[in-house]
PDB file of N, CA and C in Angstrom:
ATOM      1  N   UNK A   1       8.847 -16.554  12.360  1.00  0.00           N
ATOM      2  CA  UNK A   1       7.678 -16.667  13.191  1.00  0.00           C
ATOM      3  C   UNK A   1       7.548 -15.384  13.996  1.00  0.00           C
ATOM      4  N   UNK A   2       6.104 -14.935  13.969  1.00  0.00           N
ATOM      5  CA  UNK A   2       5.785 -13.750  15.149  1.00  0.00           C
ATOM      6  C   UNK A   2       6.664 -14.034  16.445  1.00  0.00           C
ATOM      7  N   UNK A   3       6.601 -12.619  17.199  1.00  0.00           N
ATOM      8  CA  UNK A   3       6.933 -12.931  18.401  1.00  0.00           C
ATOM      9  C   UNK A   3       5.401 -13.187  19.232  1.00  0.00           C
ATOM     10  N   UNK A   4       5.056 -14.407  20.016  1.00  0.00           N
ATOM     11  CA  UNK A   4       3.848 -14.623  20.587  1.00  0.00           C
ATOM     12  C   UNK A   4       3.491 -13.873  21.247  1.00  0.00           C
ATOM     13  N   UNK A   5       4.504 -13.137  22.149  1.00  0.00           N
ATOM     14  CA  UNK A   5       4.170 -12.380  23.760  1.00  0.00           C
ATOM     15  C   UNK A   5       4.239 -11.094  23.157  1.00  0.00           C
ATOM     16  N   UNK A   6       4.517 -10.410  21.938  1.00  0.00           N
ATOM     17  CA  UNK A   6       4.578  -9.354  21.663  1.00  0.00           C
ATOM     18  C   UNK A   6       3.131  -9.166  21.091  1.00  0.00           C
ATOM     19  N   UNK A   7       2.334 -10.294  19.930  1.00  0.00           N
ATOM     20  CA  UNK A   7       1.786 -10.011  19.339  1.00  0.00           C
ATOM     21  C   UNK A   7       0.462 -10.479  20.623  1.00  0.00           C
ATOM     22  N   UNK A   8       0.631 -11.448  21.378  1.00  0.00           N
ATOM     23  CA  UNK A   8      -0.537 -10.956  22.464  1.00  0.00           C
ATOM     24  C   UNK A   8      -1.064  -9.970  22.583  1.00  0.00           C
ATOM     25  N   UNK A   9       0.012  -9.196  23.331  1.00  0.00           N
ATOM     26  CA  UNK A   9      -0.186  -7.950  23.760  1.00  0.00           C
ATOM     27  C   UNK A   9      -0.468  -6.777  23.467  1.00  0.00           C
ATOM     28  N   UNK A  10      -0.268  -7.141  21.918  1.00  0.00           N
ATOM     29  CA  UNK A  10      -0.578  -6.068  20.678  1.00  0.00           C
ATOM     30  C   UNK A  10      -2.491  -5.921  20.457  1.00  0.00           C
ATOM     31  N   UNK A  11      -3.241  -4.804  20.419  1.00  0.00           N
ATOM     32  CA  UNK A  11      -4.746  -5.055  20.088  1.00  0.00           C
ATOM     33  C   UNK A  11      -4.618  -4.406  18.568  1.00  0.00           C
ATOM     34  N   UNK A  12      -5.712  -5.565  18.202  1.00  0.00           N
ATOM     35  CA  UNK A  12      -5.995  -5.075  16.438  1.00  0.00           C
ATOM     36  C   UNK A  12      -6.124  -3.354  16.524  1.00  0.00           C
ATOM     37  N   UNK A  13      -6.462  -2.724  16.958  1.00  0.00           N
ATOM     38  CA  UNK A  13      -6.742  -1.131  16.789  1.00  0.00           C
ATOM     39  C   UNK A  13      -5.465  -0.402  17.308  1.00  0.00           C
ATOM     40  N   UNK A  14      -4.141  -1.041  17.474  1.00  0.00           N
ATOM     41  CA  UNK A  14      -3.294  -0.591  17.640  1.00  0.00           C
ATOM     42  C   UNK A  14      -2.502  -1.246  16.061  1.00  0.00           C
ATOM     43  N   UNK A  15      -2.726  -1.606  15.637  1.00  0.00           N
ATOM     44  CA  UNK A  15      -2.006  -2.282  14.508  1.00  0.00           C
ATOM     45  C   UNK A  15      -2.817  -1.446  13.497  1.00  0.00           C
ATOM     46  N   UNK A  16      -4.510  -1.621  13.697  1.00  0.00           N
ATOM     47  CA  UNK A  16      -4.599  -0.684  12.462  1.00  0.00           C
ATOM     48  C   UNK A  16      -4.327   1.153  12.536  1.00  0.00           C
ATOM     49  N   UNK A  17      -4.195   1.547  13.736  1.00  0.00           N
ATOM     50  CA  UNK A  17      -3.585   2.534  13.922  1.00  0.00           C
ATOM     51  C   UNK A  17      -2.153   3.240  13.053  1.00  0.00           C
ATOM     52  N   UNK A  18      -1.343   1.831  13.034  1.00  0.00           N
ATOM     53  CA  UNK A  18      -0.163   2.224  12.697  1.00  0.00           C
ATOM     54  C   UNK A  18       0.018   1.264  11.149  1.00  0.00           C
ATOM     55  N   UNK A  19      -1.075   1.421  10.469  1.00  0.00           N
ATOM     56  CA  UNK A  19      -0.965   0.766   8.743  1.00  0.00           C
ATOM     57  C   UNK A  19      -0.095   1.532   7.875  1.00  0.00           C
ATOM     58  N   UNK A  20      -0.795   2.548   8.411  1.00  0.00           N
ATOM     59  CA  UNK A  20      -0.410   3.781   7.072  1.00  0.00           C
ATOM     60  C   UNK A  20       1.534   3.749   7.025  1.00  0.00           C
ATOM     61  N   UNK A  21       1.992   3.821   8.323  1.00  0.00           N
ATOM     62  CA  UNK A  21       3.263   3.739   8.124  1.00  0.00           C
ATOM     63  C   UNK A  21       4.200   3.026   7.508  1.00  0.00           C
ATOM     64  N   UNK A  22       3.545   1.866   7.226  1.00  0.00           N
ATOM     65  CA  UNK A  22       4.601   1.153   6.613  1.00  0.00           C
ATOM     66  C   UNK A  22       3.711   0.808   5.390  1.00  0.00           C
ATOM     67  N   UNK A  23       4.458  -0.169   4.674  1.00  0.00           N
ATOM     68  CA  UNK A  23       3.996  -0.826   3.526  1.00  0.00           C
ATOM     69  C   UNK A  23       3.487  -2.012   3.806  1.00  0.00           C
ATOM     70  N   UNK A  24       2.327  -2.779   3.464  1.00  0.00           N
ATOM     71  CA  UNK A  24       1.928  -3.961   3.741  1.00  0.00           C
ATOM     72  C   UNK A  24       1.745  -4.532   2.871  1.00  0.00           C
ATOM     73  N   UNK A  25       2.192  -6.319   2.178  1.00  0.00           N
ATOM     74  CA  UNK A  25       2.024  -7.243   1.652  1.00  0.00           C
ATOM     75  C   UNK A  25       1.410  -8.024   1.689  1.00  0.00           C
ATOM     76  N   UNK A  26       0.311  -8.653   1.251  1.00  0.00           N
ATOM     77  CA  UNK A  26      -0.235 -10.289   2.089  1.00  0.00           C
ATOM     78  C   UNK A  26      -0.534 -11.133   0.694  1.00  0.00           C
ATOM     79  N   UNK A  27      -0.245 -12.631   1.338  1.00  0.00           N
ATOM     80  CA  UNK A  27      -1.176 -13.529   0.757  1.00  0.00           C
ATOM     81  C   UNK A  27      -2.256 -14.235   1.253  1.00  0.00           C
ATOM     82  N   UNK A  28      -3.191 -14.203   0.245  1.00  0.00           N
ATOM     83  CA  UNK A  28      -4.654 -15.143   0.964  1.00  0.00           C
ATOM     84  C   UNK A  28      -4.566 -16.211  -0.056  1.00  0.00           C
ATOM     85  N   UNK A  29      -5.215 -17.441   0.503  1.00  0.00           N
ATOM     86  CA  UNK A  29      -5.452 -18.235  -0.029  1.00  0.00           C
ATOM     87  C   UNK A  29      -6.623 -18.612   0.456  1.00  0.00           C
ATOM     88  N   UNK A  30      -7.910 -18.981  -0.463  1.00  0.00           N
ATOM     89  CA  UNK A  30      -9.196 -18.137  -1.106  1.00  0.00           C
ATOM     90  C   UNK A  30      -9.107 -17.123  -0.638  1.00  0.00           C
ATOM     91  N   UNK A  31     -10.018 -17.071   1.095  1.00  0.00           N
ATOM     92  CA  UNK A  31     -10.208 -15.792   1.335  1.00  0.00           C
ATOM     93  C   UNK A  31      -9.473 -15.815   2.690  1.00  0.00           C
ATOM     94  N   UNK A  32      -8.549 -16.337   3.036  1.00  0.00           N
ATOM     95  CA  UNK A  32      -7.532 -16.328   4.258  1.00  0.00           C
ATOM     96  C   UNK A  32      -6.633 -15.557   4.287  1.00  0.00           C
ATOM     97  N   UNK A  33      -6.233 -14.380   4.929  1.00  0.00           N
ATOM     98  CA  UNK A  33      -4.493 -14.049   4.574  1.00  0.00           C
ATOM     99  C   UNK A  33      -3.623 -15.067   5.674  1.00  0.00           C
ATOM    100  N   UNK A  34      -2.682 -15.823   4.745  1.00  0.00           N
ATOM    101  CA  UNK A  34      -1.856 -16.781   4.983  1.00  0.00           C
ATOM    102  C   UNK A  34      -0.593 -15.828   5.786  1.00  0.00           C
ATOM    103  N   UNK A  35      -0.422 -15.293   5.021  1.00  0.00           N
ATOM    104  CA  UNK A  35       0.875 -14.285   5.431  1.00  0.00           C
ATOM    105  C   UNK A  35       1.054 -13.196   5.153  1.00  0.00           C
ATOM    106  N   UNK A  36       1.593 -12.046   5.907  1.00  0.00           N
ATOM    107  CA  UNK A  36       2.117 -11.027   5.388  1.00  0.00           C
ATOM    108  C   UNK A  36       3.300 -10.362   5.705  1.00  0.00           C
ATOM    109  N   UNK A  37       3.469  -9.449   4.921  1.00  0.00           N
ATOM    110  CA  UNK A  37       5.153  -8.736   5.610  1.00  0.00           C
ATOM    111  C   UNK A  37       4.832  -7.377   5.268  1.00  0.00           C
ATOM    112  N   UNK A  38       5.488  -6.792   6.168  1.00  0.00           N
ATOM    113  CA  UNK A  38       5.876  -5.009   6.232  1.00  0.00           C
ATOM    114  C   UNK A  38       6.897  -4.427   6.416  1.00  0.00           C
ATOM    115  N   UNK A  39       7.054  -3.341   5.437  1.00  0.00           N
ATOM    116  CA  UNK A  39       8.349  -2.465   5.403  1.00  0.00           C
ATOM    117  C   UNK A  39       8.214  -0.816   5.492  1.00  0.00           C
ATOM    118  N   UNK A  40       9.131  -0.647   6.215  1.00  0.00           N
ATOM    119  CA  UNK A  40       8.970   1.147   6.231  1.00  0.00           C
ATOM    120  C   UNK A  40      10.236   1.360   4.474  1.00  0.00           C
ATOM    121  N   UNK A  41       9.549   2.444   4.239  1.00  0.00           N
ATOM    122  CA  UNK A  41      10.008   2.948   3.119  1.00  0.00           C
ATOM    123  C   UNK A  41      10.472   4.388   3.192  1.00  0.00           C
ATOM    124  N   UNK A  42      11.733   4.518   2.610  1.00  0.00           N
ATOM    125  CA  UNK A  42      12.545   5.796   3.488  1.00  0.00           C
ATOM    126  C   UNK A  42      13.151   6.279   2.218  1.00  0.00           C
ATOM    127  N   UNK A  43      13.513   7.338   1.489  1.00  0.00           N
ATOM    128  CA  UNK A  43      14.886   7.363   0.249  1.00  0.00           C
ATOM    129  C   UNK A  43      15.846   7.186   1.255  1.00  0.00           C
ATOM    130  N   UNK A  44      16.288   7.403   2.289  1.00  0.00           N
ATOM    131  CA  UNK A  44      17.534   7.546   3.118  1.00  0.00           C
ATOM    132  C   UNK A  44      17.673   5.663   3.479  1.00  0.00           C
ATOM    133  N   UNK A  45      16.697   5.184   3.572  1.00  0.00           N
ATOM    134  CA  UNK A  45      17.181   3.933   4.199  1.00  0.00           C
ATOM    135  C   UNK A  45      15.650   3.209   4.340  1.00  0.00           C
ATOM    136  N   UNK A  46      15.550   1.914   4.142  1.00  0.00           N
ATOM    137  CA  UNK A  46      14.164   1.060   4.543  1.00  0.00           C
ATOM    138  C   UNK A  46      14.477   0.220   5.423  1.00  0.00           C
ATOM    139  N   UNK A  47      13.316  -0.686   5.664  1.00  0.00           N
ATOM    140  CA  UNK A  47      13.473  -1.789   6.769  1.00  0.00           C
ATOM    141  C   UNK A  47      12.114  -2.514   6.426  1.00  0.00           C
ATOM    142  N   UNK A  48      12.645  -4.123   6.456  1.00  0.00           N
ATOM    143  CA  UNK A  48      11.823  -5.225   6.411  1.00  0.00           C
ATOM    144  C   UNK A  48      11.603  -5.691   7.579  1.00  0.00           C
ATOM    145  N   UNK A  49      10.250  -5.249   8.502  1.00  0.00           N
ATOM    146  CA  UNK A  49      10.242  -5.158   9.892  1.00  0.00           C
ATOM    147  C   UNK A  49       9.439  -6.797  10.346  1.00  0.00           C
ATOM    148  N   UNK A  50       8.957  -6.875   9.540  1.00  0.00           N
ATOM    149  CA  UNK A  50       7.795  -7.869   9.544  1.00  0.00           C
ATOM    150  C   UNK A  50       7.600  -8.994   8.578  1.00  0.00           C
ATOM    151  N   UNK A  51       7.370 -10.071   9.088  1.00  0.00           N
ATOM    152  CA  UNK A  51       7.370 -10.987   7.838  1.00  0.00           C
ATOM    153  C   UNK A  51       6.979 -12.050   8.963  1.00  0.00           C
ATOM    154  N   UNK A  52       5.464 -12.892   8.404  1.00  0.00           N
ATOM    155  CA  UNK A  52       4.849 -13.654   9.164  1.00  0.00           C
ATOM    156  C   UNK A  52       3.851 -15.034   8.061  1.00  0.00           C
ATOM    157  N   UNK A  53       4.138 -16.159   8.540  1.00  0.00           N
ATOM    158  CA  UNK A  53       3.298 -17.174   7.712  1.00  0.00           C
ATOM    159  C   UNK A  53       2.469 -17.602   8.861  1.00  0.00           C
ATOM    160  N   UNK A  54       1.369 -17.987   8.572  1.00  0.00           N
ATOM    161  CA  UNK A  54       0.421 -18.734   9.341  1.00  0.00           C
ATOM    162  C   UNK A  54       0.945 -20.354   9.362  1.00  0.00           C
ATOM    163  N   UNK A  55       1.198 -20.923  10.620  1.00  0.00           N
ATOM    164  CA  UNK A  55       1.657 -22.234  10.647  1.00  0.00           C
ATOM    165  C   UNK A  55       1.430 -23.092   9.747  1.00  0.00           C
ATOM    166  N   UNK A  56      -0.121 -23.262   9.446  1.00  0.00           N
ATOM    167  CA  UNK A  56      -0.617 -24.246   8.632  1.00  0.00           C
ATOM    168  C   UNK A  56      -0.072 -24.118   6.582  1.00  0.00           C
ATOM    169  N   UNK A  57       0.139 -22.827   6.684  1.00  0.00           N
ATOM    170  CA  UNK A  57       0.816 -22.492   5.690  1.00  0.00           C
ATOM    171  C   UNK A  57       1.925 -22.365   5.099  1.00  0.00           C
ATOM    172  N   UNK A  58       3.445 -22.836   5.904  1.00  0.00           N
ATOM    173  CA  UNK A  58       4.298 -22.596   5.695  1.00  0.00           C
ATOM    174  C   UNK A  58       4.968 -23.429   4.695  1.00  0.00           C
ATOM    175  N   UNK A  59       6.340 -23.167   4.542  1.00  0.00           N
ATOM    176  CA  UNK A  59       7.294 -24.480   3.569  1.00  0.00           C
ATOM    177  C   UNK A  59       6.401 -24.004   2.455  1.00  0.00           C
ATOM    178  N   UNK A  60       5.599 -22.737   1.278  1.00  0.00           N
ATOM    179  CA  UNK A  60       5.096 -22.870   0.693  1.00  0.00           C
ATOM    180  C   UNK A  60       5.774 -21.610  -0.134  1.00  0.00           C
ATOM    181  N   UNK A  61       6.551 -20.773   0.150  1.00  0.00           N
ATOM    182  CA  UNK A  61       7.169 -19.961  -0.471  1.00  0.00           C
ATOM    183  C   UNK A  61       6.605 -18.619  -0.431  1.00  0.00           C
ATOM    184  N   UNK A  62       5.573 -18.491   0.212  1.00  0.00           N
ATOM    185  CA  UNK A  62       4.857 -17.551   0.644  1.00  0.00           C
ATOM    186  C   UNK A  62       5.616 -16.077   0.856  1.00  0.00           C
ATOM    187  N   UNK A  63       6.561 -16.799   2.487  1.00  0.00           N
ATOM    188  CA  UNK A  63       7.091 -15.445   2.755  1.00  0.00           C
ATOM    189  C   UNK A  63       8.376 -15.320   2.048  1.00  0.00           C
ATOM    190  N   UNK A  64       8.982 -16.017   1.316  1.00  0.00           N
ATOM    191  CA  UNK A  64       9.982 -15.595   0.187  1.00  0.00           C
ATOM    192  C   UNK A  64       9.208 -14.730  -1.171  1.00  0.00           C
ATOM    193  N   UNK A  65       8.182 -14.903  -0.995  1.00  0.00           N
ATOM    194  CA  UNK A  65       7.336 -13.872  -2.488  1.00  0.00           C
ATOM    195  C   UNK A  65       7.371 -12.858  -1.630  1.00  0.00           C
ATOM    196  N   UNK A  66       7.036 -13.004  -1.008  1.00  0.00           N
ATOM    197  CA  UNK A  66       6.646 -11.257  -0.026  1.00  0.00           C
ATOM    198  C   UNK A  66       7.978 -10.373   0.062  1.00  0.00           C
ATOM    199  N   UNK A  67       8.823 -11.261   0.996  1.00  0.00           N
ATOM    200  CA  UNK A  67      10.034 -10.492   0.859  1.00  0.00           C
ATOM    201  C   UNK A  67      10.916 -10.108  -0.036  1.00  0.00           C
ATOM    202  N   UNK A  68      10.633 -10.906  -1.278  1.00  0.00           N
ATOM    203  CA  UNK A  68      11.268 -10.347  -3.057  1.00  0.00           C
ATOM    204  C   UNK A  68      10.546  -9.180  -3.328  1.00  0.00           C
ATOM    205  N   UNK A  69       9.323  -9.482  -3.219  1.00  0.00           N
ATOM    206  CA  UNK A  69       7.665  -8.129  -3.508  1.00  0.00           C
ATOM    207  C   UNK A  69       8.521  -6.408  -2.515  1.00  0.00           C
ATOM    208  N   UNK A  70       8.938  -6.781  -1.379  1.00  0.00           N
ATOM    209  CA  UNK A  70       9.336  -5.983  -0.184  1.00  0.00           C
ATOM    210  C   UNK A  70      10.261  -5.428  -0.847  1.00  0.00           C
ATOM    211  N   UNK A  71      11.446  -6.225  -0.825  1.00  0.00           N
ATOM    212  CA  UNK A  71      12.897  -5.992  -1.944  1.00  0.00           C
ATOM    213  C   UNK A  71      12.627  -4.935  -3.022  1.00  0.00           C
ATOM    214  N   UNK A  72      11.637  -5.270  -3.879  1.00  0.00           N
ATOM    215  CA  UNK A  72      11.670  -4.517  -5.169  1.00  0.00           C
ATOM    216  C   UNK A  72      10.503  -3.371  -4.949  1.00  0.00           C
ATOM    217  N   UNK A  73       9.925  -3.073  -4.147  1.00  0.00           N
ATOM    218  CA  UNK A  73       9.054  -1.858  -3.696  1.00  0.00           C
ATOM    219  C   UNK A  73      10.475  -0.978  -3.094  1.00  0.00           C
ATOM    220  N   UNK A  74      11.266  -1.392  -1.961  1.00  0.00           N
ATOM    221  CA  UNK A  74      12.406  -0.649  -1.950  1.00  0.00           C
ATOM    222  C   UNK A  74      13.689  -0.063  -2.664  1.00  0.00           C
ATOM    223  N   UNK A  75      13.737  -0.986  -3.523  1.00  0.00           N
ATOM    224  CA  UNK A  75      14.976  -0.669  -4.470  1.00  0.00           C
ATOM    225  C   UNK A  75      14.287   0.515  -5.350  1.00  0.00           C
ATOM    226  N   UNK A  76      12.823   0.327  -5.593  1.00  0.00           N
ATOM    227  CA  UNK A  76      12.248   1.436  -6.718  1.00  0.00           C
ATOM    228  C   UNK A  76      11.947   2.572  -5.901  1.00  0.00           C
ATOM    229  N   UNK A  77      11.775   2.496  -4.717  1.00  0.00           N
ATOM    230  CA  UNK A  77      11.754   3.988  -3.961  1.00  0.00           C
ATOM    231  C   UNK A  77      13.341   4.690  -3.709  1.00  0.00           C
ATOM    232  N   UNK A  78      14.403   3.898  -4.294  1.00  0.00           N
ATOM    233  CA  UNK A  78      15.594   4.462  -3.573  1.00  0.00           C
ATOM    234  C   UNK A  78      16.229   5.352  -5.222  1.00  0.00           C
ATOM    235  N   UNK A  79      14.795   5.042  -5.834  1.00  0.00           N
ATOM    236  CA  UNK A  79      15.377   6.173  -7.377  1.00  0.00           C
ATOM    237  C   UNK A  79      14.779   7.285  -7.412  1.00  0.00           C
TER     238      UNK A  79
END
């Protein structure tokens, strides 16, 4: 789960500010994104910083696809 008091405080134009840096994942379901996760991508080293389901969405395997999806975007940057 997000952190609440972090992501309060956070404004959308500070988030899309800082896209480019990492890698972003999502799922929508039709046209919802349910969840997503983000990773910085490094050859020296990565990080799975982020990983978020929308309540109503969870228990659905969502953020286990993302973070396998995350997994294997990193392992192929570390060749």
């Amino acid at each position: 789960m997000g952190d609440p008091e972090w992501w309060g405080e956070t404004a959308s134009t500070q988030i899309a500010e800082r896209m480019h840096e990492r890698l972003w994942l999502g799922i929508k379901v039709d046209t919802q994104l349910v969840s997503v996760g983000g990773a910085t991508l490094d050859t020296w080293g990565s990080n799975i910083a982020t990983v978020v389901t929308h309540e109503k969405h969870r228990n659905r395997g969502y953020a286990t696809s993302i973070v396998s999806a995350l997994v294997e975007q990193i392992l192929q940057n570390q060749t």
